[in-house]
Protein backbone atom coordinates (compact mmCIF):
# COMPACT_ATOMS: atom_id res chain seq x y z
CA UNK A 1 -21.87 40.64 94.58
CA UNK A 2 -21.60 38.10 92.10
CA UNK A 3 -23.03 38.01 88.73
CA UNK A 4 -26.20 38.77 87.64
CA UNK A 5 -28.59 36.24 86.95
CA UNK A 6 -28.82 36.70 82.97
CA UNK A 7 -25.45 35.63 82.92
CA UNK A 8 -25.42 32.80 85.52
CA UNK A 9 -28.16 31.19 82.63
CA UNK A 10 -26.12 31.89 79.74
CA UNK A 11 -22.52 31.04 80.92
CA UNK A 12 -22.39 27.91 78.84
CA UNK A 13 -23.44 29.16 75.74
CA UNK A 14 -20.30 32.15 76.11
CA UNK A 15 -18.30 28.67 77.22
CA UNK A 16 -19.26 26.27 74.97
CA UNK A 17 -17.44 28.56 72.11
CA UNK A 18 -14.43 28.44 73.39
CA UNK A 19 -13.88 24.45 72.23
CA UNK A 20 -13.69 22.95 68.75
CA UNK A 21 -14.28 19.49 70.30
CA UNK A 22 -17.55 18.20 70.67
CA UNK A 23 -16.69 15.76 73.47
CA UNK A 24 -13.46 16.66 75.13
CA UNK A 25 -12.34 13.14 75.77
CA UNK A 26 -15.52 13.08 78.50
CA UNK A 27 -17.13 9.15 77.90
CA UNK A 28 -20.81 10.88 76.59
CA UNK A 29 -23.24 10.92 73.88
CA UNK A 30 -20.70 12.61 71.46
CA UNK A 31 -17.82 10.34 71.97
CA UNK A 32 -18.79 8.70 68.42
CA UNK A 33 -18.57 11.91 66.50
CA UNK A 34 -15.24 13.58 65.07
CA UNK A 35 -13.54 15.84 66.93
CA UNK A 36 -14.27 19.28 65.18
CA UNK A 37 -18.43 19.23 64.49
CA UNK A 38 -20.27 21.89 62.65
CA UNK A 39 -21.11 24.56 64.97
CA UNK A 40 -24.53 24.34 64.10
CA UNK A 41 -24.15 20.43 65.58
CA UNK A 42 -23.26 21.95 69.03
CA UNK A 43 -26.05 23.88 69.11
CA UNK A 44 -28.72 21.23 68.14
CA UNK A 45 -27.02 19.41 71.21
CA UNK A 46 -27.45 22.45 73.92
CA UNK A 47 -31.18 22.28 72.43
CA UNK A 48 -31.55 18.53 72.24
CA UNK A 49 -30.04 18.43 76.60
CA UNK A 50 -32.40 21.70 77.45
CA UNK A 51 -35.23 19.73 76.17
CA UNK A 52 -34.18 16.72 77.87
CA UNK A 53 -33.79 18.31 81.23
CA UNK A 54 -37.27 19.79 80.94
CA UNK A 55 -38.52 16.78 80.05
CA UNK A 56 -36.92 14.75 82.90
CA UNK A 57 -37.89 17.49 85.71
CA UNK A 58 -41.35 17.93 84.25
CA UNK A 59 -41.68 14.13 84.76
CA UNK A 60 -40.13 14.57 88.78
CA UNK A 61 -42.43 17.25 89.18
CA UNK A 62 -45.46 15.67 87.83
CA UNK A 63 -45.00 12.55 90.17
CA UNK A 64 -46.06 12.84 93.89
CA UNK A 65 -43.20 11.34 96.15
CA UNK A 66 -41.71 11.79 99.75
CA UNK A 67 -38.66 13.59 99.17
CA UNK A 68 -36.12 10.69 101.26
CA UNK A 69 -32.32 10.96 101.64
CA UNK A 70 -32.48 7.75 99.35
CA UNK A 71 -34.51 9.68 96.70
CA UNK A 72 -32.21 13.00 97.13
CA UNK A 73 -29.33 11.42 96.80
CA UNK A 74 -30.98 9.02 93.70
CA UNK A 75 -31.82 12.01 91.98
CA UNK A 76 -28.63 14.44 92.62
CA UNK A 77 -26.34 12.09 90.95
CA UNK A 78 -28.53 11.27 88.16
CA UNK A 79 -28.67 14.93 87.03
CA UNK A 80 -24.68 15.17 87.41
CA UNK A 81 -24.22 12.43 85.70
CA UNK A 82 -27.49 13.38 83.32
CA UNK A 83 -25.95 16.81 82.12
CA UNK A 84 -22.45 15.72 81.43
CA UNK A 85 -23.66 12.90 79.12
CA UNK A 86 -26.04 14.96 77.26
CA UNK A 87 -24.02 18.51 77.16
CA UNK A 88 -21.57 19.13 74.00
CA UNK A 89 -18.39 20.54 74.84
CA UNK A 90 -17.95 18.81 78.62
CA UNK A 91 -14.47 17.78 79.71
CA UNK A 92 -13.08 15.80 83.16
CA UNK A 93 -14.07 18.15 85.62
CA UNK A 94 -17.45 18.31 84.80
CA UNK A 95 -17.64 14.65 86.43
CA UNK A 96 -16.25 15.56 89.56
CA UNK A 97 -19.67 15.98 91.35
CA UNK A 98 -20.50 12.78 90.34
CA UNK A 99 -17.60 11.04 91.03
CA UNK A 100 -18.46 12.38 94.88
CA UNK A 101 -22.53 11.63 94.38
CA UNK A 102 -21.82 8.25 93.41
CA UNK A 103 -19.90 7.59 95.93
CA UNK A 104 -22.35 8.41 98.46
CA UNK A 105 -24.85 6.40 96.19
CA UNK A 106 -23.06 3.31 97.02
CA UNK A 107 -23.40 3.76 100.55
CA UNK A 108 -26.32 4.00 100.22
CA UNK A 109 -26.88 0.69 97.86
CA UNK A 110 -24.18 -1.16 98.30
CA UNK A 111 -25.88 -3.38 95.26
CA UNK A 112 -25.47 -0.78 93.02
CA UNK A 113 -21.74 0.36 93.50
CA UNK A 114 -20.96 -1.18 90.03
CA UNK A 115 -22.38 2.85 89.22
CA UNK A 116 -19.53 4.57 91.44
CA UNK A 117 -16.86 2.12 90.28
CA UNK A 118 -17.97 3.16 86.61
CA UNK A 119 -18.26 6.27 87.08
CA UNK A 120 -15.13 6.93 88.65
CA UNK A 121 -13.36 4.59 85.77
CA UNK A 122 -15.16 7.24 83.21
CA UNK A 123 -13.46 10.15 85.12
CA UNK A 124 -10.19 8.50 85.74
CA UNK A 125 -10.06 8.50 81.50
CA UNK A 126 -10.94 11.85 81.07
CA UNK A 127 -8.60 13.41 83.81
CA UNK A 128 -5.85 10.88 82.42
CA UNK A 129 -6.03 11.94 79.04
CA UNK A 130 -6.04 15.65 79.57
CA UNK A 131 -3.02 14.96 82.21
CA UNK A 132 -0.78 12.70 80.56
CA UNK A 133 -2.12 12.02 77.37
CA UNK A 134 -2.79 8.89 77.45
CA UNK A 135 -5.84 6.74 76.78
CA UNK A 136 -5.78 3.68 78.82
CA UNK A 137 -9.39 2.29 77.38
CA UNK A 138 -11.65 3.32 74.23
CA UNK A 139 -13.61 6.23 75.10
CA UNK A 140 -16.49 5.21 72.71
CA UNK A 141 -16.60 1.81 74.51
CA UNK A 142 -16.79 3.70 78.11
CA UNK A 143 -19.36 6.24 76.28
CA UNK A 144 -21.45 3.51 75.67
CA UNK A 145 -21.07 1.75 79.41
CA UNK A 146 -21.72 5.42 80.55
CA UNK A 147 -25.07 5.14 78.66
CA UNK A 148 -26.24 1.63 79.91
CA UNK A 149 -25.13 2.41 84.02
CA UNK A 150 -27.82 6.10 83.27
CA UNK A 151 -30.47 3.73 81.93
CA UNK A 152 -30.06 1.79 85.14
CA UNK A 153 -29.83 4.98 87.30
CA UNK A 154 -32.58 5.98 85.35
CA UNK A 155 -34.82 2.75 86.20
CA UNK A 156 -33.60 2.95 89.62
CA UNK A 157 -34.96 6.23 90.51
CA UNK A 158 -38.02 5.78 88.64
CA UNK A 159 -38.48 2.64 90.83
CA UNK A 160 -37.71 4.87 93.86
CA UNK A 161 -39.76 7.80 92.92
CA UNK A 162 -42.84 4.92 92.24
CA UNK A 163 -42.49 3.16 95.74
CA UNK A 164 -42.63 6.41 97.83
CA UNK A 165 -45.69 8.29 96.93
CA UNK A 166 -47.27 10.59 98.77
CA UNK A 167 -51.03 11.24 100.46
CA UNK A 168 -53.30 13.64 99.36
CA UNK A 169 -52.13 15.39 102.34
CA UNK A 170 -48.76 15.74 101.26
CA UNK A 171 -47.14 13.69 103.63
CA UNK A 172 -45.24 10.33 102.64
CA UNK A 173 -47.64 7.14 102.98
């Protein structure tokens, strides 16, 4: 019934060698290198996100806050947007959950929908590209705007996380 769980963790890594290119036409971190990187490169990367991700939910788990449908949602699409960025090897569909997330984000701040519109811009690229081959904006330029809307995210949840703490209890103040 499905597969086992040793494999469910290292699916990527059996993946990941099945592409030369480092960024796949995805806007993310690897947009500014060439297109075939030293294998050795793409692993550094897998490393460099792992550690990332552990450092990011060792943060969230070291804070104390009331789990709110503003915070889930907050924190679901900044991991789906998180991974994609920082994971070599990612192409268009690996946006798809946060194309939907961010969405959802902007009904829930409406301020903030510049992240959905974005977002959805960044996906629009990569699906276009793969589809018709054509590039209809520079991907390093919508890597880099892919960068600054996380380091808002990022703020944004922090923010959240910081203004609903919880009592000693366990319950949200």
């Amino acid at each position: 019934m499905g597969r086992g769980v040793f494999d469910l963790i290292t699916v990527y890594f059996s993946q990941a060698g099945q592409y030369s290119m480092i960024a796949m036409f995805l806007p993310n971190l690897y947009t500014w290198l060439p297109e075939e990187t030293p294998a050795y490169l793409s692993k550094a990367a897998v490393i460099l996100a792992g550690a990332l991700v552990l450092i990011s939910l060792f943060y969230f788990n070291r804070k104390k806050f009331a789990i709110t449908k503003e915070v889930l949602i907050s924190l679901a699409l900044f991991f789906a947007l998180f991974l994609p960025f920082i994971l070599p090897h990612m192409h268009e569909r690996y946006y798809y959950v946060a194309d939907l997330l961010s969405v959802i984000f902007s009904f829930y701040f409406p301020k903030k929908c510049y992240i959905a519109v974005v977002t959805e811009l960044a996906s629009a690229y990569a699906v276009c590209h793969n589809l018709f081959n054509t590039d209809f904006f520079s991907v390093q330029l919508l890597g880099v705007i892919m960068l600054v809307i996380l380091i808002l995210l990022v703020r944004h949840v922090v923010q959240l996380v910081n203004a609903s703490p919880l009592s000693k209890e366990g319950a949200p103040v």
